[in-house]
PDB file of N, CA and C in Angstrom:
ATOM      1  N   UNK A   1      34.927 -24.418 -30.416  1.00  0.00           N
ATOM      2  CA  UNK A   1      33.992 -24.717 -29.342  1.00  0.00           C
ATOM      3  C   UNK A   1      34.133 -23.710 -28.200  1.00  0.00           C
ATOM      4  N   UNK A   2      35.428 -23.428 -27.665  1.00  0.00           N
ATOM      5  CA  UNK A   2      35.749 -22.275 -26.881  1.00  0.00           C
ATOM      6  C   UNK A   2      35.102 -21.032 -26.933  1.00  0.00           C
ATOM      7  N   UNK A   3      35.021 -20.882 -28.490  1.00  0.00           N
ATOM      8  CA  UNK A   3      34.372 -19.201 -28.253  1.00  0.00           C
ATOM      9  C   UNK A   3      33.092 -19.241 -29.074  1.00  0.00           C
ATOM     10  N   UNK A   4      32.402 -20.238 -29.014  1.00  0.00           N
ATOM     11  CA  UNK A   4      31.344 -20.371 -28.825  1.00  0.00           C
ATOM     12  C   UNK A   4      30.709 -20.553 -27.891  1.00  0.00           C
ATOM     13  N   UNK A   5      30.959 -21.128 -26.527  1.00  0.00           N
ATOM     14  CA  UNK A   5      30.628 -21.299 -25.518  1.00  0.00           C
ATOM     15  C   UNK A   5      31.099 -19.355 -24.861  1.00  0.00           C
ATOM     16  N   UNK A   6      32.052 -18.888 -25.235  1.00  0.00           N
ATOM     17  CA  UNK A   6      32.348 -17.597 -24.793  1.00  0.00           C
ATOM     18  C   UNK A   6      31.546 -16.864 -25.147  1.00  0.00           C
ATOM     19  N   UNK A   7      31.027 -16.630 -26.675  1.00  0.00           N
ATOM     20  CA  UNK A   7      30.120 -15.675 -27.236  1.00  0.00           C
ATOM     21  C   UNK A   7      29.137 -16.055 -26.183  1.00  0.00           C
ATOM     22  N   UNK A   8      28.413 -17.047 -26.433  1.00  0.00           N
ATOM     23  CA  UNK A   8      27.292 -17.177 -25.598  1.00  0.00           C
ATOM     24  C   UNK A   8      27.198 -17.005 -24.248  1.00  0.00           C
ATOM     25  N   UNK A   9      27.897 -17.032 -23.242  1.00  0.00           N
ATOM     26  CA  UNK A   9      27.879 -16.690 -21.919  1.00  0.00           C
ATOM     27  C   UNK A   9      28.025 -14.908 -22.416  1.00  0.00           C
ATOM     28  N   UNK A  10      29.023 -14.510 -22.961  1.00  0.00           N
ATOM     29  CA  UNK A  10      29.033 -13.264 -23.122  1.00  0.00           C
ATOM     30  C   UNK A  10      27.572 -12.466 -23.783  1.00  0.00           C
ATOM     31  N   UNK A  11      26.713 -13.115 -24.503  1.00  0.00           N
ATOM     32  CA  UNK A  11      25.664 -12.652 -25.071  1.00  0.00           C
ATOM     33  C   UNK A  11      24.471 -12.533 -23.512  1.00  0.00           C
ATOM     34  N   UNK A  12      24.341 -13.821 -23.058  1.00  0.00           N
ATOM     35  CA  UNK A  12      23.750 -14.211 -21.973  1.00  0.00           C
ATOM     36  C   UNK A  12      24.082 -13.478 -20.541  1.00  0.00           C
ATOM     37  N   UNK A  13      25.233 -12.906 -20.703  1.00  0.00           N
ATOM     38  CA  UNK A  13      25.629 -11.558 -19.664  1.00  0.00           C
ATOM     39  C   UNK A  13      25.075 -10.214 -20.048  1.00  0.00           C
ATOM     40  N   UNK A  14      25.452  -9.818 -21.241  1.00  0.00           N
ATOM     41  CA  UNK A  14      24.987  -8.335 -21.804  1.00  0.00           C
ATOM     42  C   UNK A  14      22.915  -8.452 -21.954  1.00  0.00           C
ATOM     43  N   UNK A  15      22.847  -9.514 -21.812  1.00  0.00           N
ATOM     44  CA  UNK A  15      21.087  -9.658 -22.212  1.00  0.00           C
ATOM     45  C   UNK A  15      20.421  -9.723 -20.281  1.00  0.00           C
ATOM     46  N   UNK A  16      21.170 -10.590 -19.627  1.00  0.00           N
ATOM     47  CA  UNK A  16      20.949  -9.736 -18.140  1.00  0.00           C
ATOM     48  C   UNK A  16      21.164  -8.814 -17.929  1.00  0.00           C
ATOM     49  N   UNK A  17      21.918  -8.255 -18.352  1.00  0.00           N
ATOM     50  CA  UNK A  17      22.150  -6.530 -17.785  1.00  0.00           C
ATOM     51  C   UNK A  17      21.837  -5.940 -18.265  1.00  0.00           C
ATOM     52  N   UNK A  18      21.009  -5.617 -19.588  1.00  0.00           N
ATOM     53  CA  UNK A  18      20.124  -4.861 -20.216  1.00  0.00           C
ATOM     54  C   UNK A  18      18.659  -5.312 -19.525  1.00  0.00           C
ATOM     55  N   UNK A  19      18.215  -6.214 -19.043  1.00  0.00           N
ATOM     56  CA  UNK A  19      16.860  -6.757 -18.384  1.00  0.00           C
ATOM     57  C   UNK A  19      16.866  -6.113 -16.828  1.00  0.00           C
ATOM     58  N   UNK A  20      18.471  -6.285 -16.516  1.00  0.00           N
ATOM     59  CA  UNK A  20      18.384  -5.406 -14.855  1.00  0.00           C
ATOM     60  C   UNK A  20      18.210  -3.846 -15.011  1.00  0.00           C
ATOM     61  N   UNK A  21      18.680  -3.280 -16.375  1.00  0.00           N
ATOM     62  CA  UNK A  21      18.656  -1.702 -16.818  1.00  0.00           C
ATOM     63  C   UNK A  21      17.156  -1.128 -16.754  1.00  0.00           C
ATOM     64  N   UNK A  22      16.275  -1.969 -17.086  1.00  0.00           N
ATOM     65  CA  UNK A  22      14.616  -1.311 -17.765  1.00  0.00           C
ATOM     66  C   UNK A  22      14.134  -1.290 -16.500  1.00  0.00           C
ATOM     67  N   UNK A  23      14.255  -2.298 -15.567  1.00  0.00           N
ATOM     68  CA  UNK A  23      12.785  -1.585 -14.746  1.00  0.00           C
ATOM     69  C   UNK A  23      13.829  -0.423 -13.581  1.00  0.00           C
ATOM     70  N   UNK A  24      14.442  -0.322 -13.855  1.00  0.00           N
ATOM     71  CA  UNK A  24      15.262   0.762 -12.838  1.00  0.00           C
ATOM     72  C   UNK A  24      14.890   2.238 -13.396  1.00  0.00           C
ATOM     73  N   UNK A  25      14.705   2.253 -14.944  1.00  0.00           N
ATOM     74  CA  UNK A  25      14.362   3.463 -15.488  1.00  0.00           C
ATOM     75  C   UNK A  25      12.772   3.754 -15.007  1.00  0.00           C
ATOM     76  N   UNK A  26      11.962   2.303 -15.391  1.00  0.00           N
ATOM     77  CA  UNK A  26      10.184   2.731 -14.874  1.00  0.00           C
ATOM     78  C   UNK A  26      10.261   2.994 -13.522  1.00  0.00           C
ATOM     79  N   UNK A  27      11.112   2.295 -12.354  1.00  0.00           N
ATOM     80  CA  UNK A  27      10.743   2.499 -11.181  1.00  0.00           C
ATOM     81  C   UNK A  27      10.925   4.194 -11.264  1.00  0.00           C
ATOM     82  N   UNK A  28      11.469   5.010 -11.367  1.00  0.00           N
ATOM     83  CA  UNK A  28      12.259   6.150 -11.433  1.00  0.00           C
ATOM     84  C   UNK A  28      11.502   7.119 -11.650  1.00  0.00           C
ATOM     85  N   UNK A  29      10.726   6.983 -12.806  1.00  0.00           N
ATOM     86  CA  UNK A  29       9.772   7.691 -13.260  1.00  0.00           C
ATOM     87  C   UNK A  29       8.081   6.883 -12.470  1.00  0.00           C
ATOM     88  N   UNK A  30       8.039   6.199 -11.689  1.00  0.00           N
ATOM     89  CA  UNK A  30       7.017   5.432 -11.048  1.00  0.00           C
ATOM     90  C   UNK A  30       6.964   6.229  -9.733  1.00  0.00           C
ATOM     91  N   UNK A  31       8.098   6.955  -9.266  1.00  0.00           N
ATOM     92  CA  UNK A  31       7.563   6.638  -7.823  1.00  0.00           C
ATOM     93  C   UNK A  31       7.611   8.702  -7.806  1.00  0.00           C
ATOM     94  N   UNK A  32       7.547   9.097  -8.731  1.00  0.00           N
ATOM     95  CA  UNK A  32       6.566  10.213  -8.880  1.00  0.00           C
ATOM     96  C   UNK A  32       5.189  10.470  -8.946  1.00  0.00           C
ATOM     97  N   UNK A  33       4.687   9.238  -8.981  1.00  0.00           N
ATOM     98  CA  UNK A  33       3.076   9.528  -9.350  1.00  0.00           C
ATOM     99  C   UNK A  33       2.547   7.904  -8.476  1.00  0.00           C
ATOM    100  N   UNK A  34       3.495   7.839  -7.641  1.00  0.00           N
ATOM    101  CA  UNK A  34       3.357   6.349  -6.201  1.00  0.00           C
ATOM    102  C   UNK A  34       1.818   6.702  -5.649  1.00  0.00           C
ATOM    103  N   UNK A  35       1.568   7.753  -5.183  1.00  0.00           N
ATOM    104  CA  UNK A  35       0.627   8.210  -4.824  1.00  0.00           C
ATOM    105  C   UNK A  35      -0.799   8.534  -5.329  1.00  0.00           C
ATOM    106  N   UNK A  36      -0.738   8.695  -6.528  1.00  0.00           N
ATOM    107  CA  UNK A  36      -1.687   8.844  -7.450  1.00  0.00           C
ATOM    108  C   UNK A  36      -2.910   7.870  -7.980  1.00  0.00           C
ATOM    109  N   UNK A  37      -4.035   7.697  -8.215  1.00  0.00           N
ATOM    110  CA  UNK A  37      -4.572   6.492  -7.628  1.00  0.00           C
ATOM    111  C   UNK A  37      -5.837   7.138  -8.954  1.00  0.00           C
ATOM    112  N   UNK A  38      -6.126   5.905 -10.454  1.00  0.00           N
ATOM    113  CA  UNK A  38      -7.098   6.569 -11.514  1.00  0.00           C
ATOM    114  C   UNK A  38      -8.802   7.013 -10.605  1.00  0.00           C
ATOM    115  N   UNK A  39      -8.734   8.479 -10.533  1.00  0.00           N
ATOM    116  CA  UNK A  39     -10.035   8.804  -9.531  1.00  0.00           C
ATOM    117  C   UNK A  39     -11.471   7.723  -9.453  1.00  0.00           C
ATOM    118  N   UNK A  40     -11.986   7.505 -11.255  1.00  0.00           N
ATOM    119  CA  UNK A  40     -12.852   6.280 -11.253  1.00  0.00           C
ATOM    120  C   UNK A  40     -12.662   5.044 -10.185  1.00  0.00           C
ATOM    121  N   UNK A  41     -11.706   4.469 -10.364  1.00  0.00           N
ATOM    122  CA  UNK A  41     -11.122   3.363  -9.169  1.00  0.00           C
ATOM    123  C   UNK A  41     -11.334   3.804  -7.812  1.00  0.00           C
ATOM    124  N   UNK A  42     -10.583   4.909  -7.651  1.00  0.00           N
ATOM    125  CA  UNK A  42     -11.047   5.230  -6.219  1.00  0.00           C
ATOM    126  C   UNK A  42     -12.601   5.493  -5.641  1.00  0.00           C
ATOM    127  N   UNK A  43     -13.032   6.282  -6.628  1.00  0.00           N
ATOM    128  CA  UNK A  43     -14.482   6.213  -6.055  1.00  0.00           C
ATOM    129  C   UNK A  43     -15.551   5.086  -6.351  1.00  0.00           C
ATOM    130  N   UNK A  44     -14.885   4.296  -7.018  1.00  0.00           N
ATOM    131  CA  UNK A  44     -16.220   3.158  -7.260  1.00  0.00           C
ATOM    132  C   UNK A  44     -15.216   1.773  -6.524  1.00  0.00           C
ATOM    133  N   UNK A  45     -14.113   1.981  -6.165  1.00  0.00           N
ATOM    134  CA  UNK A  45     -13.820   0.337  -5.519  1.00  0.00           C
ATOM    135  C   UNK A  45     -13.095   0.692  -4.844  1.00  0.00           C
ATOM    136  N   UNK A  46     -12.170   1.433  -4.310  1.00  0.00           N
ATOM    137  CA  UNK A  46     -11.710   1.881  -3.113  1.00  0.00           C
ATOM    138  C   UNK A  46     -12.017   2.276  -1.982  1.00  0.00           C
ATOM    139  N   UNK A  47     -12.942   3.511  -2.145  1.00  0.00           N
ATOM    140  CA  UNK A  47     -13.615   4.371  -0.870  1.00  0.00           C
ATOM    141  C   UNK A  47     -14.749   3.077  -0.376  1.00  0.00           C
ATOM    142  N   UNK A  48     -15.453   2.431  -1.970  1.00  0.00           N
ATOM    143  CA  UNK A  48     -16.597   1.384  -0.633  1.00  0.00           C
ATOM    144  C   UNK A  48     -15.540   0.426  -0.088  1.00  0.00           C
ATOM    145  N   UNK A  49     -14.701   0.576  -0.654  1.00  0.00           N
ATOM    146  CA  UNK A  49     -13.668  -0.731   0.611  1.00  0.00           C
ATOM    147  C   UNK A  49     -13.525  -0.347   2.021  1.00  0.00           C
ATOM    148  N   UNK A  50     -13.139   0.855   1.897  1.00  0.00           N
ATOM    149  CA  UNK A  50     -12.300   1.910   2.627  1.00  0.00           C
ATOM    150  C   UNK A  50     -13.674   2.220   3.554  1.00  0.00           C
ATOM    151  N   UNK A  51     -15.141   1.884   3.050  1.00  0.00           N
ATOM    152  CA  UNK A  51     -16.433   1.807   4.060  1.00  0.00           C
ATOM    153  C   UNK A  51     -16.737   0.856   4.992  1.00  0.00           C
ATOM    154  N   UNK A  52     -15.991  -0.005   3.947  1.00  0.00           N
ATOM    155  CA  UNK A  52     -16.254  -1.009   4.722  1.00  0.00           C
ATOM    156  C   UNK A  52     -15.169  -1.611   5.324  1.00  0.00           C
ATOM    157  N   UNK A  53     -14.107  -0.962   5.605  1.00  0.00           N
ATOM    158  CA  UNK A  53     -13.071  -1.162   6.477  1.00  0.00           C
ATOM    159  C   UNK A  53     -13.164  -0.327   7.925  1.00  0.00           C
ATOM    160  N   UNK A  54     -13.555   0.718   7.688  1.00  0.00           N
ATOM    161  CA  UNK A  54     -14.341   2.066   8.941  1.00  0.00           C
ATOM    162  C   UNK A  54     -15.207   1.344   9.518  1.00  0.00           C
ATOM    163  N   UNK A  55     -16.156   0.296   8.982  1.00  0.00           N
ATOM    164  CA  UNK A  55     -16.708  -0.496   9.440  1.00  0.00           C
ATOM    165  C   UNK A  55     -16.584  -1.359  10.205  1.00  0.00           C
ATOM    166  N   UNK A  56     -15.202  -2.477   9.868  1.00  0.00           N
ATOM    167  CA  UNK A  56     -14.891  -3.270  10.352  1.00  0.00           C
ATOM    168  C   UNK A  56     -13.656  -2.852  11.584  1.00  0.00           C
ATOM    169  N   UNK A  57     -13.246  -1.502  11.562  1.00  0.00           N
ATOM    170  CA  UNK A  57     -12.492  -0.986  12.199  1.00  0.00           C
ATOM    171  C   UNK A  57     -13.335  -0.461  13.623  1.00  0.00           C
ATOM    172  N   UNK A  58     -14.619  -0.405  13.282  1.00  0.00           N
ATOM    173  CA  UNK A  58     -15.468   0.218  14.652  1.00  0.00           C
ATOM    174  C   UNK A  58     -15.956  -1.439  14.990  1.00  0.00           C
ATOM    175  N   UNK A  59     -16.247  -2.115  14.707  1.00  0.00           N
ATOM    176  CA  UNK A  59     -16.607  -3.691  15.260  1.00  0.00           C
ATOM    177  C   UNK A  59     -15.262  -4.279  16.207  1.00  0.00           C
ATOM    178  N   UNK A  60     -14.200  -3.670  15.471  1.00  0.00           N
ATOM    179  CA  UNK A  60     -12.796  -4.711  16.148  1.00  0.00           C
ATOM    180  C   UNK A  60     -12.898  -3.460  17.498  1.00  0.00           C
ATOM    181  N   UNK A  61     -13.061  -2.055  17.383  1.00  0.00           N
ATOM    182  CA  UNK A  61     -12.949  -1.570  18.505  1.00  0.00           C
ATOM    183  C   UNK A  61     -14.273  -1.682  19.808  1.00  0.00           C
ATOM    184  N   UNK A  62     -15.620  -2.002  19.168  1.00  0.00           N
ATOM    185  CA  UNK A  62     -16.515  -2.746  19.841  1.00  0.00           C
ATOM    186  C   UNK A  62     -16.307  -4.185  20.862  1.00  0.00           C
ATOM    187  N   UNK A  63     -15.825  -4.670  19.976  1.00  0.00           N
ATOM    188  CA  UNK A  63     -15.597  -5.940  20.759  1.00  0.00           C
ATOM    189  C   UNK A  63     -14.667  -6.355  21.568  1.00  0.00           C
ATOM    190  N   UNK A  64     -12.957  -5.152  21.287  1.00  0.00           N
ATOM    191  CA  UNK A  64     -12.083  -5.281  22.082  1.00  0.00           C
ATOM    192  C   UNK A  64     -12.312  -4.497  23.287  1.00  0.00           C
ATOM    193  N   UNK A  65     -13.072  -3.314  23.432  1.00  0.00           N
ATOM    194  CA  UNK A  65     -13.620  -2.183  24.338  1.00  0.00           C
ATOM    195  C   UNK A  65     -13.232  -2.143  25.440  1.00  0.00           C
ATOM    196  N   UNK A  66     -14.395  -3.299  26.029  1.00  0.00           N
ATOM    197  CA  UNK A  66     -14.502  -3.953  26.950  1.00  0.00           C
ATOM    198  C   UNK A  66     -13.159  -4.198  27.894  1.00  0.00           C
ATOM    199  N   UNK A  67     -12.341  -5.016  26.936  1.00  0.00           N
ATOM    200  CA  UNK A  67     -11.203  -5.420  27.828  1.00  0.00           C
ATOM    201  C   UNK A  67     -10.240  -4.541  27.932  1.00  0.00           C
ATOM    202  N   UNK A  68     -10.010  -3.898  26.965  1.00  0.00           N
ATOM    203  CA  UNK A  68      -9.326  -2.995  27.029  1.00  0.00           C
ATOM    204  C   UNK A  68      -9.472  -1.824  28.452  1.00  0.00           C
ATOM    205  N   UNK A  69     -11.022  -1.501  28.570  1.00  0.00           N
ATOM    206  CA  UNK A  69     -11.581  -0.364  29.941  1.00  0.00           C
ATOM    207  C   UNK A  69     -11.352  -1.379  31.163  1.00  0.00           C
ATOM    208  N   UNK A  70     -10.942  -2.632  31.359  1.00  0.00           N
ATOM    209  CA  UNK A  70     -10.645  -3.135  32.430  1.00  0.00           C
ATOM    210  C   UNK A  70      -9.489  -3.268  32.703  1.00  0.00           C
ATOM    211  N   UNK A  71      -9.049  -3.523  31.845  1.00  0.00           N
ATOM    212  CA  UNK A  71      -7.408  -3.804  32.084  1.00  0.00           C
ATOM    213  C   UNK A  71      -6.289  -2.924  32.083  1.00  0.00           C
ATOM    214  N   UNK A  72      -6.607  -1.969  30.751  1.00  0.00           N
ATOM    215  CA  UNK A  72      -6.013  -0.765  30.737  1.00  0.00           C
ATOM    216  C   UNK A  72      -6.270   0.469  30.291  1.00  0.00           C
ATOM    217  N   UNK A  73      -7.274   1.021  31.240  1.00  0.00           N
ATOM    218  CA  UNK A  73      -8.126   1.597  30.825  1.00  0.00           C
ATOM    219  C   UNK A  73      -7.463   3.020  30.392  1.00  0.00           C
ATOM    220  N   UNK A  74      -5.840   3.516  30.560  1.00  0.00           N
ATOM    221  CA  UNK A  74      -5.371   4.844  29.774  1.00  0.00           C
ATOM    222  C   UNK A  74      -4.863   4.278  28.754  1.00  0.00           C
ATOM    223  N   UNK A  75      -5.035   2.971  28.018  1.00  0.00           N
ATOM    224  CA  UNK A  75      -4.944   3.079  26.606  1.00  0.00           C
ATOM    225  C   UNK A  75      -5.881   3.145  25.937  1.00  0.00           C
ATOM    226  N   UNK A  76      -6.939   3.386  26.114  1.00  0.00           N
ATOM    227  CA  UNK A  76      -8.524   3.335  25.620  1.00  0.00           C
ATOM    228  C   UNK A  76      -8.425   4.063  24.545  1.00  0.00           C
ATOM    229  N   UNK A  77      -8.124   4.947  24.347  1.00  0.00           N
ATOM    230  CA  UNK A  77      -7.730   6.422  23.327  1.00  0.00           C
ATOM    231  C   UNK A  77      -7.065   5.881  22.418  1.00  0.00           C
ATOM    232  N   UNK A  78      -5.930   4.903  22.762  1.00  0.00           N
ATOM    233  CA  UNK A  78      -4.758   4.111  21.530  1.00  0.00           C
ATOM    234  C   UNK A  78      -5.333   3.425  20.867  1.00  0.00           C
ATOM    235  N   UNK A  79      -6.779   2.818  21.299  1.00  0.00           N
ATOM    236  CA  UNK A  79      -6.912   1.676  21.058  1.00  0.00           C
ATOM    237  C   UNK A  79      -8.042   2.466  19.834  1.00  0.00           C
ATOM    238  N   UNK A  80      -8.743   3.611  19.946  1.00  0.00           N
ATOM    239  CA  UNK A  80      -9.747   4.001  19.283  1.00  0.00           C
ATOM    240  C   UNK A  80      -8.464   4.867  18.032  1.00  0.00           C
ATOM    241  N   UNK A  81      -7.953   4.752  18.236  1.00  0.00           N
ATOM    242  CA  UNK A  81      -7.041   5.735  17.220  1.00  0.00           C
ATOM    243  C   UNK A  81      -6.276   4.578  16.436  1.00  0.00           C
ATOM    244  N   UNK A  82      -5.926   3.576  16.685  1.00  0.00           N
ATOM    245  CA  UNK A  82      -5.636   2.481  16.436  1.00  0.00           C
ATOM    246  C   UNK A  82      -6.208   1.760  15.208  1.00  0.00           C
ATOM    247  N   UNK A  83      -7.822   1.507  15.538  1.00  0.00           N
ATOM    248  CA  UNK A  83      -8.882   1.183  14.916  1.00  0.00           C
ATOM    249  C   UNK A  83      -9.325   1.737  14.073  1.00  0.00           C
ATOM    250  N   UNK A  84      -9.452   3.079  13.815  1.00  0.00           N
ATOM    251  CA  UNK A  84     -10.376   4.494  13.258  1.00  0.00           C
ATOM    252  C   UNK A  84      -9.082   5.408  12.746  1.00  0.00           C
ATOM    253  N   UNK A  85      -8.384   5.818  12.542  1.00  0.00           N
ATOM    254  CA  UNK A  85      -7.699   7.012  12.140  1.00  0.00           C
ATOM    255  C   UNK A  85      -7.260   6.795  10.393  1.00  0.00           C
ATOM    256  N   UNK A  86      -6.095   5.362  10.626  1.00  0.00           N
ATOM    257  CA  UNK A  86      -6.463   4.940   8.967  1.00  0.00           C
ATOM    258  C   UNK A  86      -7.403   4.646   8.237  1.00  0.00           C
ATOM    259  N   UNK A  87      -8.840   4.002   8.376  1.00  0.00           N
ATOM    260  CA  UNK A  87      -9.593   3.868   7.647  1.00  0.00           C
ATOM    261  C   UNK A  87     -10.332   4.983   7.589  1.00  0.00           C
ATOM    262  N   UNK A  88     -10.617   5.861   8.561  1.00  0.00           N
ATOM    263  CA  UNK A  88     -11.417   7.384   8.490  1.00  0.00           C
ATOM    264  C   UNK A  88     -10.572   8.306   7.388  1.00  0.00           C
ATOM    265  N   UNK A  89      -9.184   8.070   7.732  1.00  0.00           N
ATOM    266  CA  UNK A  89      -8.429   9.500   6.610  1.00  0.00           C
ATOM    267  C   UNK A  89      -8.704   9.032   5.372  1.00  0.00           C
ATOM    268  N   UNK A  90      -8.484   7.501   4.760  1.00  0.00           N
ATOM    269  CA  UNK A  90      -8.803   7.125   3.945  1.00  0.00           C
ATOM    270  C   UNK A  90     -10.039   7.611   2.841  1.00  0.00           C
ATOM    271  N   UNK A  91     -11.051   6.974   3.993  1.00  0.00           N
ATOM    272  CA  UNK A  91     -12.017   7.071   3.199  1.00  0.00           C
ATOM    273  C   UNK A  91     -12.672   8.133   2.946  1.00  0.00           C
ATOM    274  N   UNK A  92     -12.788   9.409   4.253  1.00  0.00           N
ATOM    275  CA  UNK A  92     -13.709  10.178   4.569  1.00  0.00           C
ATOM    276  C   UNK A  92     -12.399  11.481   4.034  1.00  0.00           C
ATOM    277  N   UNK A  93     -11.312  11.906   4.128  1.00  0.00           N
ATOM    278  CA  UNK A  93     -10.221  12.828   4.537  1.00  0.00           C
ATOM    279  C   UNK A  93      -9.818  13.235   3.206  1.00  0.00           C
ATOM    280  N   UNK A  94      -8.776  11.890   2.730  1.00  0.00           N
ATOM    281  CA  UNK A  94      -7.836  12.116   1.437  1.00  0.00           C
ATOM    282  C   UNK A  94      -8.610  12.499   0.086  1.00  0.00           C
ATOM    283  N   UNK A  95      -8.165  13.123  -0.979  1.00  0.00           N
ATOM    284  CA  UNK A  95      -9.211  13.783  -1.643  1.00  0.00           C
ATOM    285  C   UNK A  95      -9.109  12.771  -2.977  1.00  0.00           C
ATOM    286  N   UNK A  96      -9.870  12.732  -3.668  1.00  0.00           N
ATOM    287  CA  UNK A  96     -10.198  11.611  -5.190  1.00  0.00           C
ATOM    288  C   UNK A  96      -9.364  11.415  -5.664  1.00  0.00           C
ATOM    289  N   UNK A  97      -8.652   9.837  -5.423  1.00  0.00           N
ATOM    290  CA  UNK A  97      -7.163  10.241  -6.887  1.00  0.00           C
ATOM    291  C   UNK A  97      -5.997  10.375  -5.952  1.00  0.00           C
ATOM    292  N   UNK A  98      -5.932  10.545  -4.343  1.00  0.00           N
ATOM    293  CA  UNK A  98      -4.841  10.659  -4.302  1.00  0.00           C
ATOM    294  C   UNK A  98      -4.881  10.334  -2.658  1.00  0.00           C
ATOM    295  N   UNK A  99      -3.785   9.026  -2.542  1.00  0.00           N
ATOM    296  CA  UNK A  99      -3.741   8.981  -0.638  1.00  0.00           C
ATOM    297  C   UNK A  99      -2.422   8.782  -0.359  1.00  0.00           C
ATOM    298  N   UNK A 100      -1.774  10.213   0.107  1.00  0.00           N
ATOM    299  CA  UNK A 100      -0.050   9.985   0.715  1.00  0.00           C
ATOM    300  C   UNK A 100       0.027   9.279   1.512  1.00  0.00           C
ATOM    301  N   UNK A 101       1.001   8.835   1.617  1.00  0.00           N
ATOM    302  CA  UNK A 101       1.581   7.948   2.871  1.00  0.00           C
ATOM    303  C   UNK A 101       2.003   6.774   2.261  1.00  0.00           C
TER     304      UNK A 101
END
């Protein structure tokens, strides 16, 4: 009974640590091509996201504007760069297939 209960914890150890081994090898070879993005995808469901995020990125700076030019009006610039810089590089900047960062 002893080393049956031993084999098996011992089997049940070597079978976790072969399961913790595999994705350490894909991550490895994954985060060479992290960046890389199938071009089809990007141009048919990404970039219109990425339109309609430029979009929603000039509405949030529309509507905050306002308070922002009263209250503090030398962050006005933060606030438009804030809103607009990621969704513009995105969509309009980074080239088919591929967005660093």
């Amino acid at each position: 009974m002893r080393k049956k209960v031993a084999s098996v914890f011992l089997g049940t150890l070597l079978s976790f640590t072969l399961l913790q081994a595999g994705p350490a090898f894909s991550l490895e070879s994954d985060l060479e091509e992290q960046d890389s993005v199938p071009v089809l995808l990007d141009a048919w469901v990404l970039r219109p996201a990425g339109l309609i995020t430029v979009v929603g990125g000039f509405v949030k700076f529309v509507a905050i504007a306002p308070v922002v030019a009263i209250t503090r009006p030398t962050n006005f610039k933060t606030l438009w760069h804030s809103s607009m810089d990621g969704p513009v590089r995105f969509t309009f900047i980074d080239p088919l297939g591929n967005h660093p960062e």
